[in-house]
PDB file of N, CA and C in Angstrom:
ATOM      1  N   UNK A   1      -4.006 -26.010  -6.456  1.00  0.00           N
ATOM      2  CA  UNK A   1      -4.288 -24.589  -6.373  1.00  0.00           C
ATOM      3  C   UNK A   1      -5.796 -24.393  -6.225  1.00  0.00           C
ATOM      4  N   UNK A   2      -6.372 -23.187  -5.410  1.00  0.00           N
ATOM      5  CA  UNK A   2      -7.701 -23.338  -5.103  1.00  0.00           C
ATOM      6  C   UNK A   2      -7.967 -22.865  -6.087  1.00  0.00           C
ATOM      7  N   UNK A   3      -9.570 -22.679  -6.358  1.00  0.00           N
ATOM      8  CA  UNK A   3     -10.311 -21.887  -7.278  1.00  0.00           C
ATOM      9  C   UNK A   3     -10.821 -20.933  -6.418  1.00  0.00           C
ATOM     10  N   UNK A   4     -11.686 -19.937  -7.224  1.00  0.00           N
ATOM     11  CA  UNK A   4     -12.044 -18.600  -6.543  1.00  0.00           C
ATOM     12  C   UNK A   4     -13.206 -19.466  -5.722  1.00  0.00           C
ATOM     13  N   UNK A   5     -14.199 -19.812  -6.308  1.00  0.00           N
ATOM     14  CA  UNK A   5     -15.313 -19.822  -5.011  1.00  0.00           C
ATOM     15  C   UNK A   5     -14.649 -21.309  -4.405  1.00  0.00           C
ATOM     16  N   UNK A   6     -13.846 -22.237  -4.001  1.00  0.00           N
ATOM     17  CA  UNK A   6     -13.395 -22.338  -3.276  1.00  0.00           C
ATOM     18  C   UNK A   6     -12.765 -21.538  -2.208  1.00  0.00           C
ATOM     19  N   UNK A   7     -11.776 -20.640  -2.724  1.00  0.00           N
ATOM     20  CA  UNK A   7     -11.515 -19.570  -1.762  1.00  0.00           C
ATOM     21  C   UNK A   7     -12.870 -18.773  -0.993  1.00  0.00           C
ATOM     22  N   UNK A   8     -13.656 -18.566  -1.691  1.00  0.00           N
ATOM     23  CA  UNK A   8     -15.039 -17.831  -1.492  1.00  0.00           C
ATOM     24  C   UNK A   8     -15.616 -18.496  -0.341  1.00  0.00           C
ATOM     25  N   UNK A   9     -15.572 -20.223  -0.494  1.00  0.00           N
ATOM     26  CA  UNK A   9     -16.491 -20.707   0.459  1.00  0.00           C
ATOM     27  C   UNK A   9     -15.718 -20.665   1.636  1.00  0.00           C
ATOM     28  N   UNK A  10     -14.252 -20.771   1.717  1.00  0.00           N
ATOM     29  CA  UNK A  10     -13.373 -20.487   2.806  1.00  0.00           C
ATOM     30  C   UNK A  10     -13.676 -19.615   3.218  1.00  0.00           C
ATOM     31  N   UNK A  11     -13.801 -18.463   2.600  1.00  0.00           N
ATOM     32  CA  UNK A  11     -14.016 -17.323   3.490  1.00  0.00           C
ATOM     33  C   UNK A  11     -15.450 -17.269   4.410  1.00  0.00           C
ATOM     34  N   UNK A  12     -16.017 -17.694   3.705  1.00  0.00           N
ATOM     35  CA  UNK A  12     -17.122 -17.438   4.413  1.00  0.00           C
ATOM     36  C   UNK A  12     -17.756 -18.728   5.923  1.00  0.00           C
ATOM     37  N   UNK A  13     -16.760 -19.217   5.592  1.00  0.00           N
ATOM     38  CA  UNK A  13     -16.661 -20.862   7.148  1.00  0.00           C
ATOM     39  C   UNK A  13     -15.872 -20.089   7.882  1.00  0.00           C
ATOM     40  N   UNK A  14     -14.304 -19.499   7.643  1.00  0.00           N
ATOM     41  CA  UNK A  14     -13.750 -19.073   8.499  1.00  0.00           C
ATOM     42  C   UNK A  14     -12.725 -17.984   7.909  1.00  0.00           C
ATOM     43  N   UNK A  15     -13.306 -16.829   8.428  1.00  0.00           N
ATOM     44  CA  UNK A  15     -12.381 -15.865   7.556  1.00  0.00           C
ATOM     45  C   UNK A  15     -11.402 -15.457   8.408  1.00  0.00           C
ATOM     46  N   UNK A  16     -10.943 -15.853   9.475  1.00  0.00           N
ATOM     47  CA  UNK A  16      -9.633 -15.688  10.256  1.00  0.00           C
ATOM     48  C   UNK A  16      -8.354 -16.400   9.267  1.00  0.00           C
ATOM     49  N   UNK A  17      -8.378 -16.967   8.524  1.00  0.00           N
ATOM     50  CA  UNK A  17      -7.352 -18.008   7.764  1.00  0.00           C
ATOM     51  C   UNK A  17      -7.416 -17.894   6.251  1.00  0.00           C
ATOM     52  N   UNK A  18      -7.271 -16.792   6.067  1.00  0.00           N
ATOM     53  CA  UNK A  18      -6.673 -16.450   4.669  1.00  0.00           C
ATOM     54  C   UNK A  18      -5.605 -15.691   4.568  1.00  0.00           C
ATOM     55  N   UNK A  19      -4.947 -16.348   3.669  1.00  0.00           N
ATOM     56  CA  UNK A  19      -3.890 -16.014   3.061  1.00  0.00           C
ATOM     57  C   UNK A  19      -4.347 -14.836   1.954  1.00  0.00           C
ATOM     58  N   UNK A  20      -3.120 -13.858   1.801  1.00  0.00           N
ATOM     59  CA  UNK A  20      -3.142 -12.866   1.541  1.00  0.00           C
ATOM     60  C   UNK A  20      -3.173 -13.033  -0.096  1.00  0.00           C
ATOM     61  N   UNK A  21      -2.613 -13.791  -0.035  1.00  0.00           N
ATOM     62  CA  UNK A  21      -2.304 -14.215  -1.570  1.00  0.00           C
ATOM     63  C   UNK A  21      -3.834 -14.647  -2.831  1.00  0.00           C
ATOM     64  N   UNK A  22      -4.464 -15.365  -1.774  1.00  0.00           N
ATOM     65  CA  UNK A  22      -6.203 -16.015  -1.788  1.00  0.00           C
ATOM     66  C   UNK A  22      -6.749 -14.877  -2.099  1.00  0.00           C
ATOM     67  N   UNK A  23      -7.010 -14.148  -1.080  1.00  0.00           N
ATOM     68  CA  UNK A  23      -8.089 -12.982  -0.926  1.00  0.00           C
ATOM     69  C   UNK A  23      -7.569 -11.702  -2.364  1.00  0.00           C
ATOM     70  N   UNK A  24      -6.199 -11.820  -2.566  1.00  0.00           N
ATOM     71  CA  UNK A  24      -5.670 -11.111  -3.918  1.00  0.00           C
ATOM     72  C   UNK A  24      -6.259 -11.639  -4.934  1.00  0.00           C
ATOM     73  N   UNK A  25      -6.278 -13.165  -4.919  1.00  0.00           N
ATOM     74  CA  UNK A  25      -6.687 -13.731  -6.300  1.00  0.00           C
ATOM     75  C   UNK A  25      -8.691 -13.405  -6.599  1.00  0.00           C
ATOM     76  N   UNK A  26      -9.472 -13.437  -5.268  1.00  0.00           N
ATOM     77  CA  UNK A  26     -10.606 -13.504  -5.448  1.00  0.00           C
ATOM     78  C   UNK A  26     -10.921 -12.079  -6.157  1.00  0.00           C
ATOM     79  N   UNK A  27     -10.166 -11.220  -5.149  1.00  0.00           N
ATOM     80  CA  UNK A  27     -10.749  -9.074  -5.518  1.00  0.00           C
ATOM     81  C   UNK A  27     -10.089  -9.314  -6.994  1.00  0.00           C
ATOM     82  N   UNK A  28      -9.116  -9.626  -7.672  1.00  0.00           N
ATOM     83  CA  UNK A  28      -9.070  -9.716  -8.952  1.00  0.00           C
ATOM     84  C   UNK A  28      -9.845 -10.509 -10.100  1.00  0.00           C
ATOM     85  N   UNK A  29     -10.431 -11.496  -9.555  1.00  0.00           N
ATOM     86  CA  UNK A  29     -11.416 -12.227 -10.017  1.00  0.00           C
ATOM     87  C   UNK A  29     -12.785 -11.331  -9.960  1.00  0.00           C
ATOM     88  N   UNK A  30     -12.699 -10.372  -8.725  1.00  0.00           N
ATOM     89  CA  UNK A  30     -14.562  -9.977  -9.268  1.00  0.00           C
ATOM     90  C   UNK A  30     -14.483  -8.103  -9.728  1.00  0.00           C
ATOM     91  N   UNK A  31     -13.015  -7.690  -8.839  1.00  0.00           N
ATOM     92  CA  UNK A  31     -12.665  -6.287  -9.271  1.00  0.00           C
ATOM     93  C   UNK A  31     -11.315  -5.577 -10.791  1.00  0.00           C
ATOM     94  N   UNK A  32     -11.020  -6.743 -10.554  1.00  0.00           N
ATOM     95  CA  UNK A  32     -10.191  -6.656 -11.747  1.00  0.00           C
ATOM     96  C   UNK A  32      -8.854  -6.169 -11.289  1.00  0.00           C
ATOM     97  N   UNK A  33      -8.087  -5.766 -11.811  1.00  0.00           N
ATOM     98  CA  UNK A  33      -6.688  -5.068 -11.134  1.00  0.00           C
ATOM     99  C   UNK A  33      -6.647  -4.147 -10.515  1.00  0.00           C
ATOM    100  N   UNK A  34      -5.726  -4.036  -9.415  1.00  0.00           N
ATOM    101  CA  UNK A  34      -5.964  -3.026  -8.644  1.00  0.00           C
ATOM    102  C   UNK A  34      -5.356  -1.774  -9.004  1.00  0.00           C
ATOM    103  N   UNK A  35      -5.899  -0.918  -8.427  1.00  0.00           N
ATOM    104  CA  UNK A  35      -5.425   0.334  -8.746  1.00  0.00           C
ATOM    105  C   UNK A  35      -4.012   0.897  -8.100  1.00  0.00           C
ATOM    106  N   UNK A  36      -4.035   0.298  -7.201  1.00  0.00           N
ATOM    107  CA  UNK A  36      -2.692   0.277  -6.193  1.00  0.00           C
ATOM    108  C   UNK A  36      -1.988  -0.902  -5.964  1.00  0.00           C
ATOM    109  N   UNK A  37      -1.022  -1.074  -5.965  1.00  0.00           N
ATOM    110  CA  UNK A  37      -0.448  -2.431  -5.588  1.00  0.00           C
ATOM    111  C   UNK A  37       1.067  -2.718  -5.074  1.00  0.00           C
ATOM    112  N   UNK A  38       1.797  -1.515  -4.892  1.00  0.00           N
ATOM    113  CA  UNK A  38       3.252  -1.506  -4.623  1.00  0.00           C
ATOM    114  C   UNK A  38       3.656  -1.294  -3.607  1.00  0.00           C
ATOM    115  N   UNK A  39       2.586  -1.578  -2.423  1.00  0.00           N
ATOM    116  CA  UNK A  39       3.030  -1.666  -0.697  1.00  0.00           C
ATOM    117  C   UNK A  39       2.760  -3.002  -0.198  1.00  0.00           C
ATOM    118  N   UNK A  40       2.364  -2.852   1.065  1.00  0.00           N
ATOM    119  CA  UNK A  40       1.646  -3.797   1.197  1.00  0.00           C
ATOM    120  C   UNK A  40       0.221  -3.829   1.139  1.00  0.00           C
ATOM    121  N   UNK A  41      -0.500  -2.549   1.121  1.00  0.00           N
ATOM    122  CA  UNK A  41      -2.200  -2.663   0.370  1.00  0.00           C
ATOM    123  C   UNK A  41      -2.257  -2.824  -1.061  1.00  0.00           C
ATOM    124  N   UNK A  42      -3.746  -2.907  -0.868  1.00  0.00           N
ATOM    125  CA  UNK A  42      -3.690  -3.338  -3.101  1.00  0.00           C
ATOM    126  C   UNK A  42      -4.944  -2.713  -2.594  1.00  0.00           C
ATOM    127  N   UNK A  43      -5.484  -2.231  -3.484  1.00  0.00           N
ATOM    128  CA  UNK A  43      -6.660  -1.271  -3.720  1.00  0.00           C
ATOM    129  C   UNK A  43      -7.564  -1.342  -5.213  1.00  0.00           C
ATOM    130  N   UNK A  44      -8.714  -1.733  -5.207  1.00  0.00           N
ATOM    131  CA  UNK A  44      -9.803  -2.312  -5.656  1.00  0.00           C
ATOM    132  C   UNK A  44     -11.020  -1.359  -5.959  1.00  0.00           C
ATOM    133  N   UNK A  45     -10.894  -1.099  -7.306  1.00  0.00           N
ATOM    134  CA  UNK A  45     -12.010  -0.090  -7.135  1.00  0.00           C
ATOM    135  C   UNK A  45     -13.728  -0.865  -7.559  1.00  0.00           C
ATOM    136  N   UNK A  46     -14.421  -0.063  -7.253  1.00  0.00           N
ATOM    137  CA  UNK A  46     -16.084  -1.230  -6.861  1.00  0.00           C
ATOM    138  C   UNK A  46     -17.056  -0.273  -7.798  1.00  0.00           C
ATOM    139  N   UNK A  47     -17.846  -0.703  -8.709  1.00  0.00           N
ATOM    140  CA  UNK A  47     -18.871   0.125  -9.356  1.00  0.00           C
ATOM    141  C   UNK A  47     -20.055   0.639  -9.131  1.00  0.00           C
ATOM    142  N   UNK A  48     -19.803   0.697  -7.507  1.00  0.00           N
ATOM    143  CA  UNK A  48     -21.378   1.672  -6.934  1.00  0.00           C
ATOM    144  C   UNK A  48     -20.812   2.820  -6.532  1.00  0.00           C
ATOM    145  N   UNK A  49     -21.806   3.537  -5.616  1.00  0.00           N
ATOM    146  CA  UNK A  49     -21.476   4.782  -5.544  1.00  0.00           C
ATOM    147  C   UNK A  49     -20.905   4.891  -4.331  1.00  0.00           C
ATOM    148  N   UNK A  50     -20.656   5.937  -3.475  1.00  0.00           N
ATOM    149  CA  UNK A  50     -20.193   6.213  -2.092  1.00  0.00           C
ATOM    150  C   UNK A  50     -18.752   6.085  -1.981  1.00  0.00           C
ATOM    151  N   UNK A  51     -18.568   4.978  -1.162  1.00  0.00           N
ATOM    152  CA  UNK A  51     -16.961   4.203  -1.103  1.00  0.00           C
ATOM    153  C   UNK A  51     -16.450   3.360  -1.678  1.00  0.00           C
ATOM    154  N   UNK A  52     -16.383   3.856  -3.521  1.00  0.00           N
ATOM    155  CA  UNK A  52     -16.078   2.608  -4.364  1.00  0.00           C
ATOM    156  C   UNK A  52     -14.586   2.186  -4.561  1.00  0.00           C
ATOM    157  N   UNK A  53     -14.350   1.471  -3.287  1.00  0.00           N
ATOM    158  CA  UNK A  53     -12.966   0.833  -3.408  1.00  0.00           C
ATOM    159  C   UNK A  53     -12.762  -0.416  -1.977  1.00  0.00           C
ATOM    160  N   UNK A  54     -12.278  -1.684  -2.333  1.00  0.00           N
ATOM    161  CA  UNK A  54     -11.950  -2.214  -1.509  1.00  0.00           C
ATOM    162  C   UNK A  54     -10.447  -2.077  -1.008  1.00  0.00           C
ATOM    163  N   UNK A  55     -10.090  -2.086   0.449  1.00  0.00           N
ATOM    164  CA  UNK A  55      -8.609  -2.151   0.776  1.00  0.00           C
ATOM    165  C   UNK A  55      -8.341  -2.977   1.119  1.00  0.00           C
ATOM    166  N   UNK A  56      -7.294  -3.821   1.103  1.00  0.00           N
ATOM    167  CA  UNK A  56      -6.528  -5.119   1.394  1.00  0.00           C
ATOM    168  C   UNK A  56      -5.263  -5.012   1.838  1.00  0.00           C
ATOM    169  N   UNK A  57      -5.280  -5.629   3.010  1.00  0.00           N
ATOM    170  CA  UNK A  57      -3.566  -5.412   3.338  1.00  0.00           C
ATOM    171  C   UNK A  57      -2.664  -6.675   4.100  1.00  0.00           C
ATOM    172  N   UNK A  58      -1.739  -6.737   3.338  1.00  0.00           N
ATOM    173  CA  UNK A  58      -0.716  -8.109   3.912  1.00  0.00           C
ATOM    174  C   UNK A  58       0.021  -7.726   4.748  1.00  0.00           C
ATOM    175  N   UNK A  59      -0.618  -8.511   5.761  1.00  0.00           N
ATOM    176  CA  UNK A  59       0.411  -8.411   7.186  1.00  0.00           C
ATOM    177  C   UNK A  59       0.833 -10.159   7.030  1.00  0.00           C
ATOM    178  N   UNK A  60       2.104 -10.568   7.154  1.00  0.00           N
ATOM    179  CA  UNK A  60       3.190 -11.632   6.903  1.00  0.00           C
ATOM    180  C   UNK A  60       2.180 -12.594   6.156  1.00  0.00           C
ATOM    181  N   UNK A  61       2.110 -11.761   5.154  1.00  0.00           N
ATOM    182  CA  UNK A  61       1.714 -13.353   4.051  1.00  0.00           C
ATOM    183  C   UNK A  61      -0.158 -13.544   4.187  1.00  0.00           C
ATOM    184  N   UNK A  62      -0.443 -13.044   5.452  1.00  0.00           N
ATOM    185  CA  UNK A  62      -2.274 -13.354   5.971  1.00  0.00           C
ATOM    186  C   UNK A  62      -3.025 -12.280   5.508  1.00  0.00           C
ATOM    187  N   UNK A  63      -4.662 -12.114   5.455  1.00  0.00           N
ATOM    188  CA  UNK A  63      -4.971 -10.733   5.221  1.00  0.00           C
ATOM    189  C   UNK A  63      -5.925 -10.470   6.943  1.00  0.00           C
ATOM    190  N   UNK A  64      -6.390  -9.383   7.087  1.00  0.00           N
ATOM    191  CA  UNK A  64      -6.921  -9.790   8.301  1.00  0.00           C
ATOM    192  C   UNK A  64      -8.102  -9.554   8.313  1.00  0.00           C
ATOM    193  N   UNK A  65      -8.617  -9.967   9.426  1.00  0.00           N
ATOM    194  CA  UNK A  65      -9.861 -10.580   9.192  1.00  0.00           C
ATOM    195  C   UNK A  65     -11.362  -9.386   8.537  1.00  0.00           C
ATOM    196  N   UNK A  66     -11.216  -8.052   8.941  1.00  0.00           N
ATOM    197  CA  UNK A  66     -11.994  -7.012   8.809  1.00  0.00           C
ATOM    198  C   UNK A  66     -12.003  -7.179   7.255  1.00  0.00           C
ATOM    199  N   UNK A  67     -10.881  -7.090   6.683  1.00  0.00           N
ATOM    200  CA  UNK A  67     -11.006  -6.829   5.199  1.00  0.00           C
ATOM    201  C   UNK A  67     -11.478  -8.187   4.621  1.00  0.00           C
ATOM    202  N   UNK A  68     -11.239  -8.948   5.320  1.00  0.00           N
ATOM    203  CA  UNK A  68     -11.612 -10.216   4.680  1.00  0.00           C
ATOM    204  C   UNK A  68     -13.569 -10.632   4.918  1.00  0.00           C
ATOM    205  N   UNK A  69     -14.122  -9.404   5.158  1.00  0.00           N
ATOM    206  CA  UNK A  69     -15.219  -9.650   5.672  1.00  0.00           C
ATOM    207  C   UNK A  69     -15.862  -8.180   4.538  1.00  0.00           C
ATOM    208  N   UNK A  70     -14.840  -7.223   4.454  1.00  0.00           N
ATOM    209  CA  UNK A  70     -15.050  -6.114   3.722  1.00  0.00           C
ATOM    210  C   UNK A  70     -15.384  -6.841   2.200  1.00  0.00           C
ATOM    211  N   UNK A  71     -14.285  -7.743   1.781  1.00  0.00           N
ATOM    212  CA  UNK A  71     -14.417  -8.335   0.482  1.00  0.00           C
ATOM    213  C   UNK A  71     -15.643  -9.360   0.140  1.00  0.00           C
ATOM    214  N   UNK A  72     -16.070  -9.772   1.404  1.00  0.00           N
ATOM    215  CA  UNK A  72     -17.373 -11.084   1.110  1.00  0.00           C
ATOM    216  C   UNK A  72     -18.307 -10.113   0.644  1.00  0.00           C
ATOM    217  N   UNK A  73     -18.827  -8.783   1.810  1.00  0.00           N
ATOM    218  CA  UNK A  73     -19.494  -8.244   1.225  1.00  0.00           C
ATOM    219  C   UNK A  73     -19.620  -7.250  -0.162  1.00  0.00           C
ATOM    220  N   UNK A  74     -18.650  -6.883  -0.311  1.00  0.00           N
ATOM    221  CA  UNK A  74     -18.674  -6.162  -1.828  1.00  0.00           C
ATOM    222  C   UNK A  74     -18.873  -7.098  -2.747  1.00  0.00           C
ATOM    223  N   UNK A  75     -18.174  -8.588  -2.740  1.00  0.00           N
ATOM    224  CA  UNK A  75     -18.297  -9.874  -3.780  1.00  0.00           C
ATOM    225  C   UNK A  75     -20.218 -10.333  -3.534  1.00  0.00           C
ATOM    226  N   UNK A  76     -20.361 -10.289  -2.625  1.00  0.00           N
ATOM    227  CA  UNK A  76     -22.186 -10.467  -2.497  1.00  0.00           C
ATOM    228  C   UNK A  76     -22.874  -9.245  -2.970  1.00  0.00           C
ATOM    229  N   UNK A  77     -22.648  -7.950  -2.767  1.00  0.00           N
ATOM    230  CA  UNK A  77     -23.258  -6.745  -3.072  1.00  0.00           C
ATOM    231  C   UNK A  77     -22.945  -7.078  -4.981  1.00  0.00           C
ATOM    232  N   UNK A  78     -22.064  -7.197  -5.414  1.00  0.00           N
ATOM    233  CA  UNK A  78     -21.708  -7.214  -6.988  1.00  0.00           C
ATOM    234  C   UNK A  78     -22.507  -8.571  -7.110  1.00  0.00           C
ATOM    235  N   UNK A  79     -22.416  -9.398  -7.217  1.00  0.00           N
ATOM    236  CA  UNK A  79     -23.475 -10.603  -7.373  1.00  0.00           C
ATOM    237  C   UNK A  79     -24.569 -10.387  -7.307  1.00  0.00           C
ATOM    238  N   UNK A  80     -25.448  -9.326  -6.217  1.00  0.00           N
ATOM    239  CA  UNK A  80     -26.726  -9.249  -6.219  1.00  0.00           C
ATOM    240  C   UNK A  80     -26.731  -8.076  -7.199  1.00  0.00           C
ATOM    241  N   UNK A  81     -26.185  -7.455  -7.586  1.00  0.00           N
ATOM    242  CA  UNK A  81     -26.216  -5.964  -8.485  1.00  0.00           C
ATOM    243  C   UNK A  81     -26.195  -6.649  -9.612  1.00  0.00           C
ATOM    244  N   UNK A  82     -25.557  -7.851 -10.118  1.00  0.00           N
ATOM    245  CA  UNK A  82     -25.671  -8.521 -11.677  1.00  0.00           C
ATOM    246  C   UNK A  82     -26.390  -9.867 -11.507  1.00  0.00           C
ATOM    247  N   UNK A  83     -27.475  -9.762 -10.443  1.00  0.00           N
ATOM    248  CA  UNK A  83     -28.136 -10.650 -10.685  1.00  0.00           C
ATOM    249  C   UNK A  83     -27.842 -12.551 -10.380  1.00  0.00           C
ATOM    250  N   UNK A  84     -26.664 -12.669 -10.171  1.00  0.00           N
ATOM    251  CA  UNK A  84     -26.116 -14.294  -9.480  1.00  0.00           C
ATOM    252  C   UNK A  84     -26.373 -14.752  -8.018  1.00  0.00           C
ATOM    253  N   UNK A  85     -27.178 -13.875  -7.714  1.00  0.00           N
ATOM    254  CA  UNK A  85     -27.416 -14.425  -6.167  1.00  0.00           C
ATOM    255  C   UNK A  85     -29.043 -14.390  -6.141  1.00  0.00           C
ATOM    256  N   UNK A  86     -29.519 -15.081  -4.799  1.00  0.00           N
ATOM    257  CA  UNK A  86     -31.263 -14.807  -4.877  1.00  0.00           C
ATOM    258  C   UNK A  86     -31.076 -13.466  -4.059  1.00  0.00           C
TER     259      UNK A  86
END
């Protein structure tokens, strides 16, 4: 089973190839539970201001690639906001 920044570094080599399931486990790892979760989106709320929520959506099992690019950056924006990144 991967770990999150395994998944993390996946994403960021090639984010065409994630599994939906992956990209669920990471937004719960840095957003916590989602606020939505009984379709096929799951919804992620984010602690800045403006548009504080990530969307995620499973199309057959994959996530696609936009959101999977939506999530690197909110997971880098929260890292640099608490300080774990340069």
């Amino acid at each position: 089973m991967s770990t999150v920044q395994d998944i993390l570094n996946q994403m960021r080599s090639n984010p065409k190839g994630i599994k939906f399931r992956d990209l669920c486990k990471v937004c719960d790892a840095y957003f916590g539970k989602p606020r939505q979760s009984g379709s096929s989106h799951r919804i992620y709320r984010t602690p800045w201001q403006g548009d504080p929520r990530v969307n995620i959506q499973n199309i057959k099992g994959m996530s696609k690639v936009y959101q999977v690019k939506q999530v690197l950056h909110a997971v880098e924006q929260l890292e640099v906001q608490n300080g774990k990144r340069d």
